[in-house]
C-alpha atoms as a PDB file:
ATOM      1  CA  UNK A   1     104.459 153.870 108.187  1.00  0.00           C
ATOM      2  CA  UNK A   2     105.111 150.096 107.571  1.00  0.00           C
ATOM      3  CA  UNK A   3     102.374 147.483 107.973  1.00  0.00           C
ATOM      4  CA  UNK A   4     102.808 144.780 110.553  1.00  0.00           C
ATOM      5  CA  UNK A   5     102.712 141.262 108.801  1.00  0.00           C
ATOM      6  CA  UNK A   6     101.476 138.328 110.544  1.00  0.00           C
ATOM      7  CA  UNK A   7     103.365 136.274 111.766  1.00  0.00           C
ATOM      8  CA  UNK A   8     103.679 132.376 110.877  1.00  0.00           C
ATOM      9  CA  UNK A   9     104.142 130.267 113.352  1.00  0.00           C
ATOM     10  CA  UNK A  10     107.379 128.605 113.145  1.00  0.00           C
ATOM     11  CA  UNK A  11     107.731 125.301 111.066  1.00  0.00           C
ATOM     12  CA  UNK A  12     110.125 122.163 112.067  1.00  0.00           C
ATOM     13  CA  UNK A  13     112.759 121.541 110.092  1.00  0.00           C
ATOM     14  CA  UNK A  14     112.270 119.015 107.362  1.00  0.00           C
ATOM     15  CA  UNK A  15     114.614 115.964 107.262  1.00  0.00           C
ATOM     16  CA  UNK A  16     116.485 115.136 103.630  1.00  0.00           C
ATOM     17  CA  UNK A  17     115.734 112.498 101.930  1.00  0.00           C
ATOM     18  CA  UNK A  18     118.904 110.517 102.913  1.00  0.00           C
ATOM     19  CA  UNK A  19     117.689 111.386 106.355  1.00  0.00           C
ATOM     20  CA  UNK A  20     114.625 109.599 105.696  1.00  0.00           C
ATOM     21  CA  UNK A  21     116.403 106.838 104.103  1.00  0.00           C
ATOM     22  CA  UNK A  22     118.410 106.264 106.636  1.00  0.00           C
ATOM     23  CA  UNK A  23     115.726 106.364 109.179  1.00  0.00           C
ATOM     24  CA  UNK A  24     113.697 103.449 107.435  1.00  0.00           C
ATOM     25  CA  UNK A  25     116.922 101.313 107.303  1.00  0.00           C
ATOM     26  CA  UNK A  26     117.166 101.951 111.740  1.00  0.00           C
ATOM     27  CA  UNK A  27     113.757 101.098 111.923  1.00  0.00           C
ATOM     28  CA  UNK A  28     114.176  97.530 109.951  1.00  0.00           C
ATOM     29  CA  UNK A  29     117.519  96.822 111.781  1.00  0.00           C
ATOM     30  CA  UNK A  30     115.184  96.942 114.890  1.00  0.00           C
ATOM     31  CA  UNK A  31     112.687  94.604 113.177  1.00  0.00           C
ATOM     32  CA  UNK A  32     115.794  92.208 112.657  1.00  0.00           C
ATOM     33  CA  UNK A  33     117.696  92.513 115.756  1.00  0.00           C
ATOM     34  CA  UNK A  34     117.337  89.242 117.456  1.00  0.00           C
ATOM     35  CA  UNK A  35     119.077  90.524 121.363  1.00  0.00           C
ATOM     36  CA  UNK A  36     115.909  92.023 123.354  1.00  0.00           C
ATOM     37  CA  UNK A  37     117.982  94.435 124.758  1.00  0.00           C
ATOM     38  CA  UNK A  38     119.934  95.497 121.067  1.00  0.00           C
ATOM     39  CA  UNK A  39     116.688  95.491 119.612  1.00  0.00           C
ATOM     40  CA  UNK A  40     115.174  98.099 122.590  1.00  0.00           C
ATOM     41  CA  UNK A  41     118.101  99.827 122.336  1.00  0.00           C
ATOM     42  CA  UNK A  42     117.420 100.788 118.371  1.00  0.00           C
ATOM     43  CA  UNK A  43     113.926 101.176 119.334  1.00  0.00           C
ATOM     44  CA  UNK A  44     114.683 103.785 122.087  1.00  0.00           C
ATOM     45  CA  UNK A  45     117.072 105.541 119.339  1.00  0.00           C
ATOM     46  CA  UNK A  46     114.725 105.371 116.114  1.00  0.00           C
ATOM     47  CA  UNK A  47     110.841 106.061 117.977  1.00  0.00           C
ATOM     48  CA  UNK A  48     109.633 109.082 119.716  1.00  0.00           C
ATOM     49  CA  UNK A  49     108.340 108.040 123.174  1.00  0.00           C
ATOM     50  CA  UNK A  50     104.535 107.922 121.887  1.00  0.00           C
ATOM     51  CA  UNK A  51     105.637 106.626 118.254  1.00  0.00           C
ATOM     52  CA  UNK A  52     102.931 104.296 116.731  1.00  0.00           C
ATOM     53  CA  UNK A  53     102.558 101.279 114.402  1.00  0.00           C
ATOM     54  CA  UNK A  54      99.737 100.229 113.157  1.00  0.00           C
ATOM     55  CA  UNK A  55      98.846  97.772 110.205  1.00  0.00           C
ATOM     56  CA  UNK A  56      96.197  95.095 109.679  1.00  0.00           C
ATOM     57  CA  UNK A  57      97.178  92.838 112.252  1.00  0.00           C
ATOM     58  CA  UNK A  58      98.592  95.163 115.098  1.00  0.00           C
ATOM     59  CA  UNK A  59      98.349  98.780 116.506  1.00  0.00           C
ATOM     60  CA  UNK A  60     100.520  99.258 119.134  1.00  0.00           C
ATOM     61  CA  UNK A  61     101.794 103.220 120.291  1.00  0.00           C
ATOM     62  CA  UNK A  62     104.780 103.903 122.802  1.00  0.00           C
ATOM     63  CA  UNK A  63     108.324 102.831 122.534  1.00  0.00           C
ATOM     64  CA  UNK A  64     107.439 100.122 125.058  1.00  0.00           C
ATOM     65  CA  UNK A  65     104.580  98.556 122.348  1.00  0.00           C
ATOM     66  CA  UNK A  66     106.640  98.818 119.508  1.00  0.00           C
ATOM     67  CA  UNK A  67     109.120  96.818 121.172  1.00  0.00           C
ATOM     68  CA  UNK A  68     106.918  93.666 122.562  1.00  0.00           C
ATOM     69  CA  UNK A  69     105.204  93.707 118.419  1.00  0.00           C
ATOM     70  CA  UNK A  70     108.723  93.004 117.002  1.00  0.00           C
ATOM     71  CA  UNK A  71     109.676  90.628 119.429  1.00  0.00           C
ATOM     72  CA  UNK A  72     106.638  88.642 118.569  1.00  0.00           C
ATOM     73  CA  UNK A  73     107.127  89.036 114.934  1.00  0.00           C
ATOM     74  CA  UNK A  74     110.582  87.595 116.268  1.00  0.00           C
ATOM     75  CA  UNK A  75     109.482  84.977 117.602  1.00  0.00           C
ATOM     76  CA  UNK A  76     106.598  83.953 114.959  1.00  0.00           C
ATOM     77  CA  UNK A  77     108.943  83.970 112.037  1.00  0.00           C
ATOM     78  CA  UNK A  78     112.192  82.657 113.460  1.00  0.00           C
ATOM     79  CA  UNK A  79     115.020  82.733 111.402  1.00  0.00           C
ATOM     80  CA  UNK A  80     113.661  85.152 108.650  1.00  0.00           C
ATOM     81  CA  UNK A  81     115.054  88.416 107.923  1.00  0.00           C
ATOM     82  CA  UNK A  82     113.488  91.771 106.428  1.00  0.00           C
ATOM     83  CA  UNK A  83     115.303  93.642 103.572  1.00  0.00           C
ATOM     84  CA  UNK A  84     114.726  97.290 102.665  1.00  0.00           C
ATOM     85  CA  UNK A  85     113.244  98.255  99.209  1.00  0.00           C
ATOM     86  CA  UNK A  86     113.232 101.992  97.361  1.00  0.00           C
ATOM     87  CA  UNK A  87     112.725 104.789  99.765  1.00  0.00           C
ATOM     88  CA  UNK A  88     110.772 107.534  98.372  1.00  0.00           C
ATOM     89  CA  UNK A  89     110.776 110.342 100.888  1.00  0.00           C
ATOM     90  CA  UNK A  90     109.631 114.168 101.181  1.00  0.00           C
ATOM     91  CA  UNK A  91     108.456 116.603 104.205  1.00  0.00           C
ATOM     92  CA  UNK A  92     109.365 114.191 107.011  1.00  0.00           C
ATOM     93  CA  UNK A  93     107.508 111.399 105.690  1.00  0.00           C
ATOM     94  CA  UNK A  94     109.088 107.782 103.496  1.00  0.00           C
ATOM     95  CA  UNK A  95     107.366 105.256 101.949  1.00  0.00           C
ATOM     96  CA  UNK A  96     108.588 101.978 101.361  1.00  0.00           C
ATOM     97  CA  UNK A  97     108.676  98.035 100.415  1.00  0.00           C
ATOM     98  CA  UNK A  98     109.874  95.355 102.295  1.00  0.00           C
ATOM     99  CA  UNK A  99     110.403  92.191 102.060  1.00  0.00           C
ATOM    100  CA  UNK A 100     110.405  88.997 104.736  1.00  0.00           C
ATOM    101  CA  UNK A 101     112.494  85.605 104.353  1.00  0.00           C
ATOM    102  CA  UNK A 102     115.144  83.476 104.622  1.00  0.00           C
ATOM    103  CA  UNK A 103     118.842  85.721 104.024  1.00  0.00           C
ATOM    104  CA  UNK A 104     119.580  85.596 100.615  1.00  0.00           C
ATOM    105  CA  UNK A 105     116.946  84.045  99.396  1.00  0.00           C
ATOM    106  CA  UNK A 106     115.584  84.849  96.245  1.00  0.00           C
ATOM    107  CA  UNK A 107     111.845  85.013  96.296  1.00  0.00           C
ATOM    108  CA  UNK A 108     110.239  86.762 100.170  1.00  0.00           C
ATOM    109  CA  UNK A 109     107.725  84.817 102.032  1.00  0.00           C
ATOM    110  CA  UNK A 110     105.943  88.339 103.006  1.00  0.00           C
ATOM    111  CA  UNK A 111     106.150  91.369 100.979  1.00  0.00           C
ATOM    112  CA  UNK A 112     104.776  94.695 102.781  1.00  0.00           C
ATOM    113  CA  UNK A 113     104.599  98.708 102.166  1.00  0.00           C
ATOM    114  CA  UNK A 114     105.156 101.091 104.741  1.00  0.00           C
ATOM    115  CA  UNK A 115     104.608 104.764 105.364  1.00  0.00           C
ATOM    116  CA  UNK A 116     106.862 106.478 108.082  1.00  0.00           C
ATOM    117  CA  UNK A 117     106.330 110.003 109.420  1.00  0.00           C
ATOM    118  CA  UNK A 118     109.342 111.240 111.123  1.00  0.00           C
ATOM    119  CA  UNK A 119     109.270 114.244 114.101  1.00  0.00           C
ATOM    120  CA  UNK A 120     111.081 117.056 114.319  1.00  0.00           C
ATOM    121  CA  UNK A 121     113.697 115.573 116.140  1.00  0.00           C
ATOM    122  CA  UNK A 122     114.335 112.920 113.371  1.00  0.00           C
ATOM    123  CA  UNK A 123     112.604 109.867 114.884  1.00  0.00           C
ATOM    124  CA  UNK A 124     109.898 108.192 113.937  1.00  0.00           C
ATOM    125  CA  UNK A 125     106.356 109.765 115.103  1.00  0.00           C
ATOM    126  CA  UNK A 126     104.257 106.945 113.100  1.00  0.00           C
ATOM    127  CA  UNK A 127     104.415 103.593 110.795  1.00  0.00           C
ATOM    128  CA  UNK A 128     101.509 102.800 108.616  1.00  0.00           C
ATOM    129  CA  UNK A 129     102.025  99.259 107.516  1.00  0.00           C
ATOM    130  CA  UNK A 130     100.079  97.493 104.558  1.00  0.00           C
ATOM    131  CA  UNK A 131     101.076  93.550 103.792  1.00  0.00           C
ATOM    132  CA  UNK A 132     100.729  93.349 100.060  1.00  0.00           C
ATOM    133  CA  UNK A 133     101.861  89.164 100.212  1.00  0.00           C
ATOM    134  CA  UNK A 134     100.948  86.718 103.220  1.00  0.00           C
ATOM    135  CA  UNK A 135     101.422  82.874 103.014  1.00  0.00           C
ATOM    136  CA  UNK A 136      98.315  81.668 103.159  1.00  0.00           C
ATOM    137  CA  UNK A 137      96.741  84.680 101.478  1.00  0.00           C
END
């Protein structure tokens, strides 16, 4: 006689780090793409339907949401462009710097930290932002 072992329900499959990596780097080509319908385009790729963002100066859920915050992060920092620091990633969740100014400039007008959690389908469930430098701050 053989004992029955419970059973566990079945977990998603986590994403690799260059999964993750990659991820992050769709979600700030969305944050830079200038063309509303590009940039819903990459949104409608990177975010699960009921994604969410939230930081100190927005929370916004839905695919639709995320869309109309970078647009007005768009339009409220014309010109400026976000670069992608070190990824650190593990069990479907990355954390990561970033940094906001002109292209190739050497010192960022806004430097942040973010904290995506991915889904099991490899897009992005949820963005915790933190803004570590502001003008004006």
């Amino acid at each position: 006689m053989t004992a029955n072992k419970p059973t566990q329900p079945a977990q998603p499959a986590e994403l690799q780090a260059t999964d993750l990596q990659q991820l992050a780097a769709r979600y700030l080509a969305a944050w830079n793409e200038t063309d509303p319908a590009a940039r819903r385009k990459l949104v409608d790729e990177a975010w699960a339907e009921d994604g969410s963002y939230t930081d100190p100066l927005a929370a916004v859920t839905g695919r639709e949401g995320v869309d109309a915050l970078l647009g007005a992060a768009q339009a409220q920092f014309p010109g400026l462009v976000f670069t992608l620091g070190p990824v650190d990633a593990h069990h479907n969740i990355a954390r990561f710097t970033w940094n906001l100014g002109p292209a190739g400039a050497e010192e960022p007008l806004v430097i942040g930290f973010d904290v995506l959690v991915a889904d099991a389908e490899g897009r992005i469930a949820s963005v915790l932002g933190f803004l570590d430098r502001v003008p004006g701050a």
